[in-house]
Every structure is written in C-alpha cells, then in structure tokens.
C-alpha atoms as a PDB file:
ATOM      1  CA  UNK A   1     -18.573  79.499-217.630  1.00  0.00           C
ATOM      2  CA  UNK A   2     -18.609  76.890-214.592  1.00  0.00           C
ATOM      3  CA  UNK A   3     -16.706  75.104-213.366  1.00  0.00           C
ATOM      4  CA  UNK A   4     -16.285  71.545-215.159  1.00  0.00           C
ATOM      5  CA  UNK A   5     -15.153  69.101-212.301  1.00  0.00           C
ATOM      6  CA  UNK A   6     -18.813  67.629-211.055  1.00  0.00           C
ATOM      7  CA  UNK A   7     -19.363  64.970-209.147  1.00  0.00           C
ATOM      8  CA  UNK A   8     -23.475  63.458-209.655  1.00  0.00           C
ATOM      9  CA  UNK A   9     -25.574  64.340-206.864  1.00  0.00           C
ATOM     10  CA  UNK A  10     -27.112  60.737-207.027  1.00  0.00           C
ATOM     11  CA  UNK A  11     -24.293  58.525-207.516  1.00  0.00           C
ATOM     12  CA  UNK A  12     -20.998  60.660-206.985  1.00  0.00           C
ATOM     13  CA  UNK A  13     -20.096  59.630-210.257  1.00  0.00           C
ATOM     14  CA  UNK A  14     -18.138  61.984-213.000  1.00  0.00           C
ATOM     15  CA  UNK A  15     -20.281  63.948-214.740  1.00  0.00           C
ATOM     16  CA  UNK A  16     -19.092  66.292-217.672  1.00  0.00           C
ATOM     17  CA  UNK A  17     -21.209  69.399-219.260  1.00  0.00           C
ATOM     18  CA  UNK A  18     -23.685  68.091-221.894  1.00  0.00           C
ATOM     19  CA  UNK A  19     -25.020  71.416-223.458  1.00  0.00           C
ATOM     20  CA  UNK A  20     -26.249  74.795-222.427  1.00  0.00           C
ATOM     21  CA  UNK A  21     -29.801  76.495-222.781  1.00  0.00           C
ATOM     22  CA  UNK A  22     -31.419  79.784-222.652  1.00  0.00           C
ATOM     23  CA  UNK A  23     -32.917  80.629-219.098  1.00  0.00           C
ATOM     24  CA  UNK A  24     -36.438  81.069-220.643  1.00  0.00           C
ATOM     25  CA  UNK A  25     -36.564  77.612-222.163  1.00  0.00           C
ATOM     26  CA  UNK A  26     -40.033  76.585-221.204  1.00  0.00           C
ATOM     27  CA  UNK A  27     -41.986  73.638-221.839  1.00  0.00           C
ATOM     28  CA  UNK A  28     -43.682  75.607-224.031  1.00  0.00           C
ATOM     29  CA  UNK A  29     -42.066  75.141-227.473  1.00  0.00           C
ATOM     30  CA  UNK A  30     -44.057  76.726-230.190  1.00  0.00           C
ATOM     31  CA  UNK A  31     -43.191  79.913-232.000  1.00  0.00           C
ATOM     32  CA  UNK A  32     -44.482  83.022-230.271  1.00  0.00           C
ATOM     33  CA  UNK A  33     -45.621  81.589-227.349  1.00  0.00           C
ATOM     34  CA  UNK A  34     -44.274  82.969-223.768  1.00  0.00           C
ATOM     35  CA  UNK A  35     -41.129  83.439-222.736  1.00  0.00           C
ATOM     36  CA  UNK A  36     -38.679  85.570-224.828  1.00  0.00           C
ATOM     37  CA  UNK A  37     -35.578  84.606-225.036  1.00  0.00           C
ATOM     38  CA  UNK A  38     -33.322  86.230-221.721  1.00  0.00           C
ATOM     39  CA  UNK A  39     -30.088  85.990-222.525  1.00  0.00           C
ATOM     40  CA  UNK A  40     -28.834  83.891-219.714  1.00  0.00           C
ATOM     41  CA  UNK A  41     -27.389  80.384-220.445  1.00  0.00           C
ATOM     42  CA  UNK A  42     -28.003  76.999-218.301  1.00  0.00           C
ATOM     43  CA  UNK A  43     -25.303  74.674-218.052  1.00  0.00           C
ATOM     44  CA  UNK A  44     -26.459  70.544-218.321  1.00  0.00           C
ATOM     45  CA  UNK A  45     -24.367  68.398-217.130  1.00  0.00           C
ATOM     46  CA  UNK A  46     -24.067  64.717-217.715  1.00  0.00           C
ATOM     47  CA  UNK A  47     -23.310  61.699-215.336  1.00  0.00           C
ATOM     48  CA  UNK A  48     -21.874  59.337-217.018  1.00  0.00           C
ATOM     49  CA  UNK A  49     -22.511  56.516-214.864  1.00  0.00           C
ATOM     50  CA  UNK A  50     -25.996  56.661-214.068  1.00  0.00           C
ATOM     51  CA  UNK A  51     -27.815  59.027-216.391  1.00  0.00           C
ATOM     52  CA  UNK A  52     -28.668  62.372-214.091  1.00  0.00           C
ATOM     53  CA  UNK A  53     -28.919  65.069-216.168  1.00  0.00           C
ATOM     54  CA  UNK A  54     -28.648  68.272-214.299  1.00  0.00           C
ATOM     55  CA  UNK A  55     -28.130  72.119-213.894  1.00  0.00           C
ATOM     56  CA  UNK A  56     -25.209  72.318-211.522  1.00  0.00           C
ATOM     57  CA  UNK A  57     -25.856  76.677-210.567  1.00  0.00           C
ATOM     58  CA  UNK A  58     -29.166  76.427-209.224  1.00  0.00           C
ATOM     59  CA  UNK A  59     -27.358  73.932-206.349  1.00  0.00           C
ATOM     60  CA  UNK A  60     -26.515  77.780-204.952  1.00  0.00           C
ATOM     61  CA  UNK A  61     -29.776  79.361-205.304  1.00  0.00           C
ATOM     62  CA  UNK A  62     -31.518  80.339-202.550  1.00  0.00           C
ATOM     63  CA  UNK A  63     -35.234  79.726-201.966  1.00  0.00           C
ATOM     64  CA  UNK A  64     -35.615  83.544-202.467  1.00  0.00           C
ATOM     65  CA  UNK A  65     -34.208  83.242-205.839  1.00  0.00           C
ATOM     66  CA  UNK A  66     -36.323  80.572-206.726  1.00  0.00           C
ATOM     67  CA  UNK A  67     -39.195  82.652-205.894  1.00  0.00           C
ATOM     68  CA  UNK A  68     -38.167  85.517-207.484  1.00  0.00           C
ATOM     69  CA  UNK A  69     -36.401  83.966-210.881  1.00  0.00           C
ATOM     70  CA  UNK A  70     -38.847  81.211-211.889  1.00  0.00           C
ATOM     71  CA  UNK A  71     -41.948  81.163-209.411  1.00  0.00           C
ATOM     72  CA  UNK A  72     -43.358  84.378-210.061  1.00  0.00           C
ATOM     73  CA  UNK A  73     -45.989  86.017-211.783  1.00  0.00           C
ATOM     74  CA  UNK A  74     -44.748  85.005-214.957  1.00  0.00           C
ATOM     75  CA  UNK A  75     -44.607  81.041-213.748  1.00  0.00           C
ATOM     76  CA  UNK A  76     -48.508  80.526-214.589  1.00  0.00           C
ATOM     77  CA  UNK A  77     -47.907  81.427-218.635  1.00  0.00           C
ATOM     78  CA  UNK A  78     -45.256  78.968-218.666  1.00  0.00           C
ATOM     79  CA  UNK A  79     -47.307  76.008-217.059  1.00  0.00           C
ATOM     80  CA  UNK A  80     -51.051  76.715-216.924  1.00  0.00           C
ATOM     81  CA  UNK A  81     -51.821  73.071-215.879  1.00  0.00           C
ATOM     82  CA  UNK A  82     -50.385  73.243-212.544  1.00  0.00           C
ATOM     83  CA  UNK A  83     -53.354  76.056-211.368  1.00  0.00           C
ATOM     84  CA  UNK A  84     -56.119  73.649-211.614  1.00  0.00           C
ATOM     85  CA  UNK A  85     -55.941  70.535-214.743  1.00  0.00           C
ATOM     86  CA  UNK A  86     -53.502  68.469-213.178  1.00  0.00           C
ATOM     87  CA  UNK A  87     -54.482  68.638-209.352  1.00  0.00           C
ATOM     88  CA  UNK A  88     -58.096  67.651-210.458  1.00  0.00           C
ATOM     89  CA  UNK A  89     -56.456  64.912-212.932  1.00  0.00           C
ATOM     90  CA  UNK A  90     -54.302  63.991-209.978  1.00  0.00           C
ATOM     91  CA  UNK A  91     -56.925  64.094-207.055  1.00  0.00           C
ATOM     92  CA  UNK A  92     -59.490  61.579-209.534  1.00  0.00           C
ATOM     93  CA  UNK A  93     -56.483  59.243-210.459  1.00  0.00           C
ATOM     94  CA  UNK A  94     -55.796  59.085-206.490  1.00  0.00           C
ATOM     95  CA  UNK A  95     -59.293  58.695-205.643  1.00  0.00           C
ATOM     96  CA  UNK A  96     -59.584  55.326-208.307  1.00  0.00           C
ATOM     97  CA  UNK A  97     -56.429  53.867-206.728  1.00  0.00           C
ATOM     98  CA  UNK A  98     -56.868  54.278-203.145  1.00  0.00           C
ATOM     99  CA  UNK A  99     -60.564  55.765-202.611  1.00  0.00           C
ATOM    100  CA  UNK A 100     -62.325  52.697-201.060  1.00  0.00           C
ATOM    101  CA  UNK A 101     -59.213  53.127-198.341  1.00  0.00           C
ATOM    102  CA  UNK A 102     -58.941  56.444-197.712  1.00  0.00           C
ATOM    103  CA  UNK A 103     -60.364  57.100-194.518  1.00  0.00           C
ATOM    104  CA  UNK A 104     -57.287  54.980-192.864  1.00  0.00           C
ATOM    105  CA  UNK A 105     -54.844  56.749-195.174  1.00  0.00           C
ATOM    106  CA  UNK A 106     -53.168  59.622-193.321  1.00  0.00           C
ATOM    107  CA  UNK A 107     -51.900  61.268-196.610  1.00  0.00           C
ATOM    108  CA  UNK A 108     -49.168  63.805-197.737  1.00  0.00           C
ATOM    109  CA  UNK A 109     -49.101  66.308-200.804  1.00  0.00           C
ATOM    110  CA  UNK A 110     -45.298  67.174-200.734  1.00  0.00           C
ATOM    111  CA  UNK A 111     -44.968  70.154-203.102  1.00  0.00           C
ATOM    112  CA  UNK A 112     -48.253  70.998-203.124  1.00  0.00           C
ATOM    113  CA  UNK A 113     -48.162  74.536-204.584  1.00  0.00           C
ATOM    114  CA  UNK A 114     -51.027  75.946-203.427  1.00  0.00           C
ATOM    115  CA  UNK A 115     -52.846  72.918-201.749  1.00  0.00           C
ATOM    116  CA  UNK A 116     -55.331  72.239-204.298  1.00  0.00           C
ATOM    117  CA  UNK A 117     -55.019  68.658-204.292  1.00  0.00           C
ATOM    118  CA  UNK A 118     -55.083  68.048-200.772  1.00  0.00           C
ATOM    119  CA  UNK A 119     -58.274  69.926-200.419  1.00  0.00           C
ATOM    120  CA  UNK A 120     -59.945  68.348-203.340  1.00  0.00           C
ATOM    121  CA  UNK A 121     -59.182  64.747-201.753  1.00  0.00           C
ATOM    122  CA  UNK A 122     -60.851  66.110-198.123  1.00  0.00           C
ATOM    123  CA  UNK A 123     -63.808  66.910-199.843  1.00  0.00           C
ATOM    124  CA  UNK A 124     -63.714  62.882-200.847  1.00  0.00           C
ATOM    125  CA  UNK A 125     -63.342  61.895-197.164  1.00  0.00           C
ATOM    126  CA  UNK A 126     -59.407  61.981-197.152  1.00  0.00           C
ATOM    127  CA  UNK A 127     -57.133  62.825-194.476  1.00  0.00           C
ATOM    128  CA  UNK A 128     -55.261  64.817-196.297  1.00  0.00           C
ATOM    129  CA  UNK A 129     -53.031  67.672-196.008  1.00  0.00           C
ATOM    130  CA  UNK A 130     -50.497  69.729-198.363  1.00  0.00           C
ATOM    131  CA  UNK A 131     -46.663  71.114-197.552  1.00  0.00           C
ATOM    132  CA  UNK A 132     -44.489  72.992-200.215  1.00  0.00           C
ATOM    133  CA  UNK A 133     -40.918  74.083-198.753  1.00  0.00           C
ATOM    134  CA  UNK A 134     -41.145  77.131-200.922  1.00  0.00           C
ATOM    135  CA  UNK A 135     -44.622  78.439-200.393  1.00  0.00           C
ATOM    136  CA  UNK A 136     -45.434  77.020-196.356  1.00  0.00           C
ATOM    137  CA  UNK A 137     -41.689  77.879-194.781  1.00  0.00           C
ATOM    138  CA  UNK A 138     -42.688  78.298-191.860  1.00  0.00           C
ATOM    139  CA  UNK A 139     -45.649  75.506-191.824  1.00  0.00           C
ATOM    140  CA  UNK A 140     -45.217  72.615-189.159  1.00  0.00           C
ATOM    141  CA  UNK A 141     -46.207  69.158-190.521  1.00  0.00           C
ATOM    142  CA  UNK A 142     -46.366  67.301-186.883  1.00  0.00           C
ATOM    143  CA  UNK A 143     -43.838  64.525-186.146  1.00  0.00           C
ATOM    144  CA  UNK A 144     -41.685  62.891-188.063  1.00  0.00           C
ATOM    145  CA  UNK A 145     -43.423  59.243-189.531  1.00  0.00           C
ATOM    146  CA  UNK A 146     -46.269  60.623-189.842  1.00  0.00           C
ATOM    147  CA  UNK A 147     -47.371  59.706-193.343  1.00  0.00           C
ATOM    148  CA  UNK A 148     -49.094  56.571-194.792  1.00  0.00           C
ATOM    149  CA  UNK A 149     -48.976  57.974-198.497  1.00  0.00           C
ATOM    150  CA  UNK A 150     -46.424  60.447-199.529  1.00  0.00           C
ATOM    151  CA  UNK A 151     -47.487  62.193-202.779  1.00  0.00           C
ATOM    152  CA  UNK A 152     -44.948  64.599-205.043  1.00  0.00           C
ATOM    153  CA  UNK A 153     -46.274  65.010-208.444  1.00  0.00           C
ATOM    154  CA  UNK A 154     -44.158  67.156-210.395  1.00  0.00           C
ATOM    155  CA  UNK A 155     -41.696  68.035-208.256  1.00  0.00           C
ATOM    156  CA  UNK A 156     -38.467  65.556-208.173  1.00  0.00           C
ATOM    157  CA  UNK A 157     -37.135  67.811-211.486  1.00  0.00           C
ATOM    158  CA  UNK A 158     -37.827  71.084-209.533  1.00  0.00           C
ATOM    159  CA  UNK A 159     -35.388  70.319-207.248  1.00  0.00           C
ATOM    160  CA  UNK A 160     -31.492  71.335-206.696  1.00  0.00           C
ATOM    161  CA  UNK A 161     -30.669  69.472-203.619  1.00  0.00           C
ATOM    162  CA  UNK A 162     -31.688  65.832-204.201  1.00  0.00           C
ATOM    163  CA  UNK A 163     -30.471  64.314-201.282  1.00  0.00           C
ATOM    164  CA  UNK A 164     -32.202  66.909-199.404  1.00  0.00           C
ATOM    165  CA  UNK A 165     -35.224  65.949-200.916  1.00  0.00           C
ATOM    166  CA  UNK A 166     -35.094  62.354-199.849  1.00  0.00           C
ATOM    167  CA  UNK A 167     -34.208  63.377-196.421  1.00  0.00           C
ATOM    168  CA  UNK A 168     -37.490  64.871-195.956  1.00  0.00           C
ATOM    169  CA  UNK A 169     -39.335  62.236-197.565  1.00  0.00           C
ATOM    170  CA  UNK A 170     -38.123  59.691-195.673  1.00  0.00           C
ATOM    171  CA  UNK A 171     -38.348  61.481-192.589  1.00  0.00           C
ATOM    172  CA  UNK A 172     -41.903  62.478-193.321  1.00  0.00           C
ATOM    173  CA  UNK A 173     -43.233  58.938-194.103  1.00  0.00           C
ATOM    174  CA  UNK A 174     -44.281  56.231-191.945  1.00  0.00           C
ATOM    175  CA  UNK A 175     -42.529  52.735-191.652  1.00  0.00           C
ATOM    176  CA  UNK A 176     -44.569  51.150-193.526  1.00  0.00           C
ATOM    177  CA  UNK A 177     -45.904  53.834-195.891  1.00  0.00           C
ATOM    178  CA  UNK A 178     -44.960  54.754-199.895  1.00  0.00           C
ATOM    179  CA  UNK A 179     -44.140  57.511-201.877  1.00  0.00           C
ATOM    180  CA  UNK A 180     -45.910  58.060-205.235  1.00  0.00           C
ATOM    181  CA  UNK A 181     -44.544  60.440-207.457  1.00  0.00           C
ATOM    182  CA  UNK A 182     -44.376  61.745-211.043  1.00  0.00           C
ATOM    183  CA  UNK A 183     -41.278  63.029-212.981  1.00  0.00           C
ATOM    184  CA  UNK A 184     -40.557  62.149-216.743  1.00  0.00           C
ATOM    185  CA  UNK A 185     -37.774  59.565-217.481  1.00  0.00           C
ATOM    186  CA  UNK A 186     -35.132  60.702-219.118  1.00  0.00           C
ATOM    187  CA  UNK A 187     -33.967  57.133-221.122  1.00  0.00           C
ATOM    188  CA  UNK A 188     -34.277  58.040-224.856  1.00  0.00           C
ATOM    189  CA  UNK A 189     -34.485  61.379-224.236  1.00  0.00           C
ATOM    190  CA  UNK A 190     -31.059  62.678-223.248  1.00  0.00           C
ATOM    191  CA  UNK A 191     -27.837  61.714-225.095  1.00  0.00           C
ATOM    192  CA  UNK A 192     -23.901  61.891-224.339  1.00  0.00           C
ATOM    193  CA  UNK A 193     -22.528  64.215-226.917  1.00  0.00           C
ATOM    194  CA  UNK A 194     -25.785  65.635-228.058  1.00  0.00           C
ATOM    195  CA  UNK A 195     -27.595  68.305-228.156  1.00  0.00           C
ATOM    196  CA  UNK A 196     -30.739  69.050-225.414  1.00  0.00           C
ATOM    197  CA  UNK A 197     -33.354  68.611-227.105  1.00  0.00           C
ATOM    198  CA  UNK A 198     -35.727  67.269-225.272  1.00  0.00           C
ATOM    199  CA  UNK A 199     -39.103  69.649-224.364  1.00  0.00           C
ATOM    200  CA  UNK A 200     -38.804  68.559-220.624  1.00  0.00           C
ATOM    201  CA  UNK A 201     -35.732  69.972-220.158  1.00  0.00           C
ATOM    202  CA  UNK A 202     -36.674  73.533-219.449  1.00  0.00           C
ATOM    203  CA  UNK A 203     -35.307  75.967-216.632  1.00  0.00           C
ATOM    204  CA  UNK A 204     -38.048  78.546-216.969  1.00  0.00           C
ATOM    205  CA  UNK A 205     -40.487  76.045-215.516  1.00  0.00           C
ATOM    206  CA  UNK A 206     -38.239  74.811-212.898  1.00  0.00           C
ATOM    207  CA  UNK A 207     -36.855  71.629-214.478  1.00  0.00           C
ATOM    208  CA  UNK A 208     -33.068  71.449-213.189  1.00  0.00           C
ATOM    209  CA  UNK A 209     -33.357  67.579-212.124  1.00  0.00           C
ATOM    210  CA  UNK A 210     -34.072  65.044-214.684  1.00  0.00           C
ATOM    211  CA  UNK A 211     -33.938  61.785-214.029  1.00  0.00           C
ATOM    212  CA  UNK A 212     -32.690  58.405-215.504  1.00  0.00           C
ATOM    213  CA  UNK A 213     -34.767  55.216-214.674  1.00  0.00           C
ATOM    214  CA  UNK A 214     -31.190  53.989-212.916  1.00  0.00           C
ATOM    215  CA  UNK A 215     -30.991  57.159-211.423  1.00  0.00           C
ATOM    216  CA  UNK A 216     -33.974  56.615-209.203  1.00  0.00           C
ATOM    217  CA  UNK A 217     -32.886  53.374-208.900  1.00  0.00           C
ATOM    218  CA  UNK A 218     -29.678  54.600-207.082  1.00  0.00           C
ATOM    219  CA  UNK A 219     -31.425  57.257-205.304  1.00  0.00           C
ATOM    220  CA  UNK A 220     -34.118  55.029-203.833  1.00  0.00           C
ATOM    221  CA  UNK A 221     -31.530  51.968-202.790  1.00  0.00           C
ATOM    222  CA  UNK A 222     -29.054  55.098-201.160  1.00  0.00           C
ATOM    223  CA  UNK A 223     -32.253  56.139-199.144  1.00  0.00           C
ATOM    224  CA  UNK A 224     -33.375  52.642-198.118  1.00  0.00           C
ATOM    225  CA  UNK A 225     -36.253  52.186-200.600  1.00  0.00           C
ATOM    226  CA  UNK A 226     -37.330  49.422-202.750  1.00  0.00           C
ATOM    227  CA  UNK A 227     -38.223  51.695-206.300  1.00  0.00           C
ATOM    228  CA  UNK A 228     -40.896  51.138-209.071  1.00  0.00           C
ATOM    229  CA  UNK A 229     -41.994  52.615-211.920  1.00  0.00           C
ATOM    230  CA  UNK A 230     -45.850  51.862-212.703  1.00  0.00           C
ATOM    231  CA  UNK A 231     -45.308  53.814-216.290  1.00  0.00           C
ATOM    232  CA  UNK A 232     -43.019  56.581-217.914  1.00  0.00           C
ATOM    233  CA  UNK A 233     -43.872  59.013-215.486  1.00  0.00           C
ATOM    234  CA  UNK A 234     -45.247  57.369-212.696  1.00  0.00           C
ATOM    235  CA  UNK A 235     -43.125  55.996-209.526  1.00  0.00           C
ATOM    236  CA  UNK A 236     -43.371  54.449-206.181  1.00  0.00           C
ATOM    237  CA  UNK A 237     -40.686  54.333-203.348  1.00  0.00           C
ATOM    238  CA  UNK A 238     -41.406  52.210-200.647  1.00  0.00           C
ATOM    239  CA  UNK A 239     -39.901  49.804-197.908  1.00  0.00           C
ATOM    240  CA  UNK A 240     -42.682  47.626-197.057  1.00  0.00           C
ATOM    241  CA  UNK A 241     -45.910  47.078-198.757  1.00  0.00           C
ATOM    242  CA  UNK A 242     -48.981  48.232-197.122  1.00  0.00           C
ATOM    243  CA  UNK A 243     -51.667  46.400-197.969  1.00  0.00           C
ATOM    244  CA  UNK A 244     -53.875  48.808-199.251  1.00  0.00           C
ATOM    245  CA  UNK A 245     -50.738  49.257-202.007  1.00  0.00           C
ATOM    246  CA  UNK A 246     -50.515  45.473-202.770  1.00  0.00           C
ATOM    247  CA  UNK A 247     -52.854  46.161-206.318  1.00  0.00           C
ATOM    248  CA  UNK A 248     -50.149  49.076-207.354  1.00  0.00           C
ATOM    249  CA  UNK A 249     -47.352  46.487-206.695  1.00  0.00           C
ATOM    250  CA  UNK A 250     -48.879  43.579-208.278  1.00  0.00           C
ATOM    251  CA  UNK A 251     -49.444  45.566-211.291  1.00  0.00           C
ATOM    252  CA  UNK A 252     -46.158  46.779-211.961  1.00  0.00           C
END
C-alpha cells in the first residue's frame, strides 16, 4: 500500500486515502462491457481542505507509461467519443461562441489528441492549431504568449502534475487571452468517508485528477487567474477580459 502522509497538489493541504479502485475502472459501467477487471488497485486520496480528489502513484509515471498503460490500443473501447463525437460537438459549440471573431483569434487546442478539433475549426476560417504533451513531444508551439484562446477539453483530470499543467498554460497564453476548459465537478459527487462511486472517477480512461469547484478556485488564484464556471463542466481562466469574451463573462 502507499504511503499515507499527502500533502494536495492544489492547496498543500492534508489529504488522507478515500478508497481504492480496480485499474480497469472505466467510464464505462455496464455489465459486460470493456475492460475486465486487472487486478491492480488505485489509491484516492482526499484533501480535506479543498476537495481534490486524486490518485497519488501516477505522480511517478512516466509519459511512456502513460502511453503504454492507459493510451493504447485498448484506450478507444473505453472512450469512443474522444475519436470523432466530441471534437465535432466541441469544434460547433466553439464556432457559436466565438465564430463571427475568429479570424483575429490566434487559438490553442492543448491536449488535442490527435488534432481533430483544431483542423475542423481551420476549415471554418480559424487560426488554429493543436499540441498534446503526450502525442507531439517533440512539437514546437512558437513563443511563449502566443495564444488568444487556450482550449483543454477533457484533459485537467488526465493529468498527474497539476502545477505543471498550469505552468504551460500560462506560459502558452497571451496577456490578455483565456483558457476554456472542460472537466466534471466533483461537489456532490465525492464524499469523506465514502465509498467512490462516482462513474467519472475511472483510471482506465485516464481520470487521476478530479476536481472540486474550490479546487479550481485555488488553482486559478495560485496561477494568477480570475476562474469561472459557465456550467458543471464548463470553465474559463482568465486575467483580463478580451472583448470578444465579454458575452461568456456576462453570462456567467
């Protein structure tokens, strides 16, 4: 078992071990569907000041791992949606909240799996280009600042490394730009002293991070952004409004 003296990655508050899971946990909860169960149990654990839920042993992991563990061949039958459903959901929801200005958007896909996304917005005029640290390692993305819109849709509960994360987000982005991403809230969902049982939290598809709305609070303010949620999955991080974001922010 691991160890039990945790620190949260957000806050650097005390966090204590909240359950453990089978490896092959997916997202995918009915009977017979894919994965078996493996045999290898994933530690939660619990911060108890602001919420982040987390599984402390993929912090050591190595990209490779990642790669070779969880996205591999057997990634797709765990989450068919990411192949083609949700970039086209995501690319037409972009498109109705930012189309009319997306010419002067210089835009990011952060994540991006396979670039999907990004190439669905060029073919709708956008300047618009796609990065995942796993798949593109060796991929230059210019200078630093160089992002209007930052988007990463599914990806803040993939990650081990948070504060890694918002390092290259913030580097990334422009002064004046904004970060729009998805991840589930965890309020209601995740309990001290109870069991996991909540269908998000699922290592075979990658979800080690999962986030309390007060987590991202703390995360944002930490990293010098101003944090929103427009819904239960939907967020923006941002310094400065740009004023072809001033509908998002009135809205919220």
């Amino acid at each position: 078992m691991m160890k039990q003296n945790l620190s949260c990655p957000v806050c650097g508050g005390a966090c204590a071990l909240l359950d453990v899971v089978d490896f092959n946990k997916s997202c995918l909860e009915s009977p017979g569907q894919f994965p078996a169960r493996a045999g290898i149990p994933v530690y939660y654990a619990l911060c108890g000041s602001c919420g982040f839920c987390f599984a402390p042993d993929f912090a050591a992991w190595t990209p490779e791992e990642f790669r070779e563990k969880i996205y591999n061949a057997g990634y797709d039958s765990v989450d068919p949606d990411h192949l083609e459903v949700r970039p086209r959901a995501n690319a037409g929801n972009l498109i109705a909240l930012f189309g009319k200005q997306a010419g002067s958007i210089k835009h990011l896909d952060y994540g991006g799996g396979s670039g999907m996304l990004a190439r669905l917005l060029r073919e709708s005029g956008w300047q618009s280009v796609s990065h995942d640290p796993l798949m593109d390692r060796d991929a230059s993305l210019g200078q630093p600042g160089s992002f209007d819109l930052i988007t990463a849709f599914e990806v803040f509960e993939h990650v081990a490394d948070v504060g890694e994360l918002m390092t290259n987000l913030r580097s990334l982005l422009a002064p004046n730009g904004l970060v729009l991403f998805s991840t589930l809230l965890s309020d209601g969902s995740i309990h001290p002293g109870q069991r996991i049982n909540w269908w998000y939290a699922s290592p075979r598809n990658g979800h080690i991070s999962l986030f309390s709305r007060k987590s991202l609070a703390i995360l944002a303010r930490k990293n010098g952004f101003n944090f929103l949620s427009l819904s239960q999955g939907f967020h923006i991080f941002f310094t400065h409004v740009p004023h072809w974001a001033d509908h998002l922010i009135r809205k919220a």
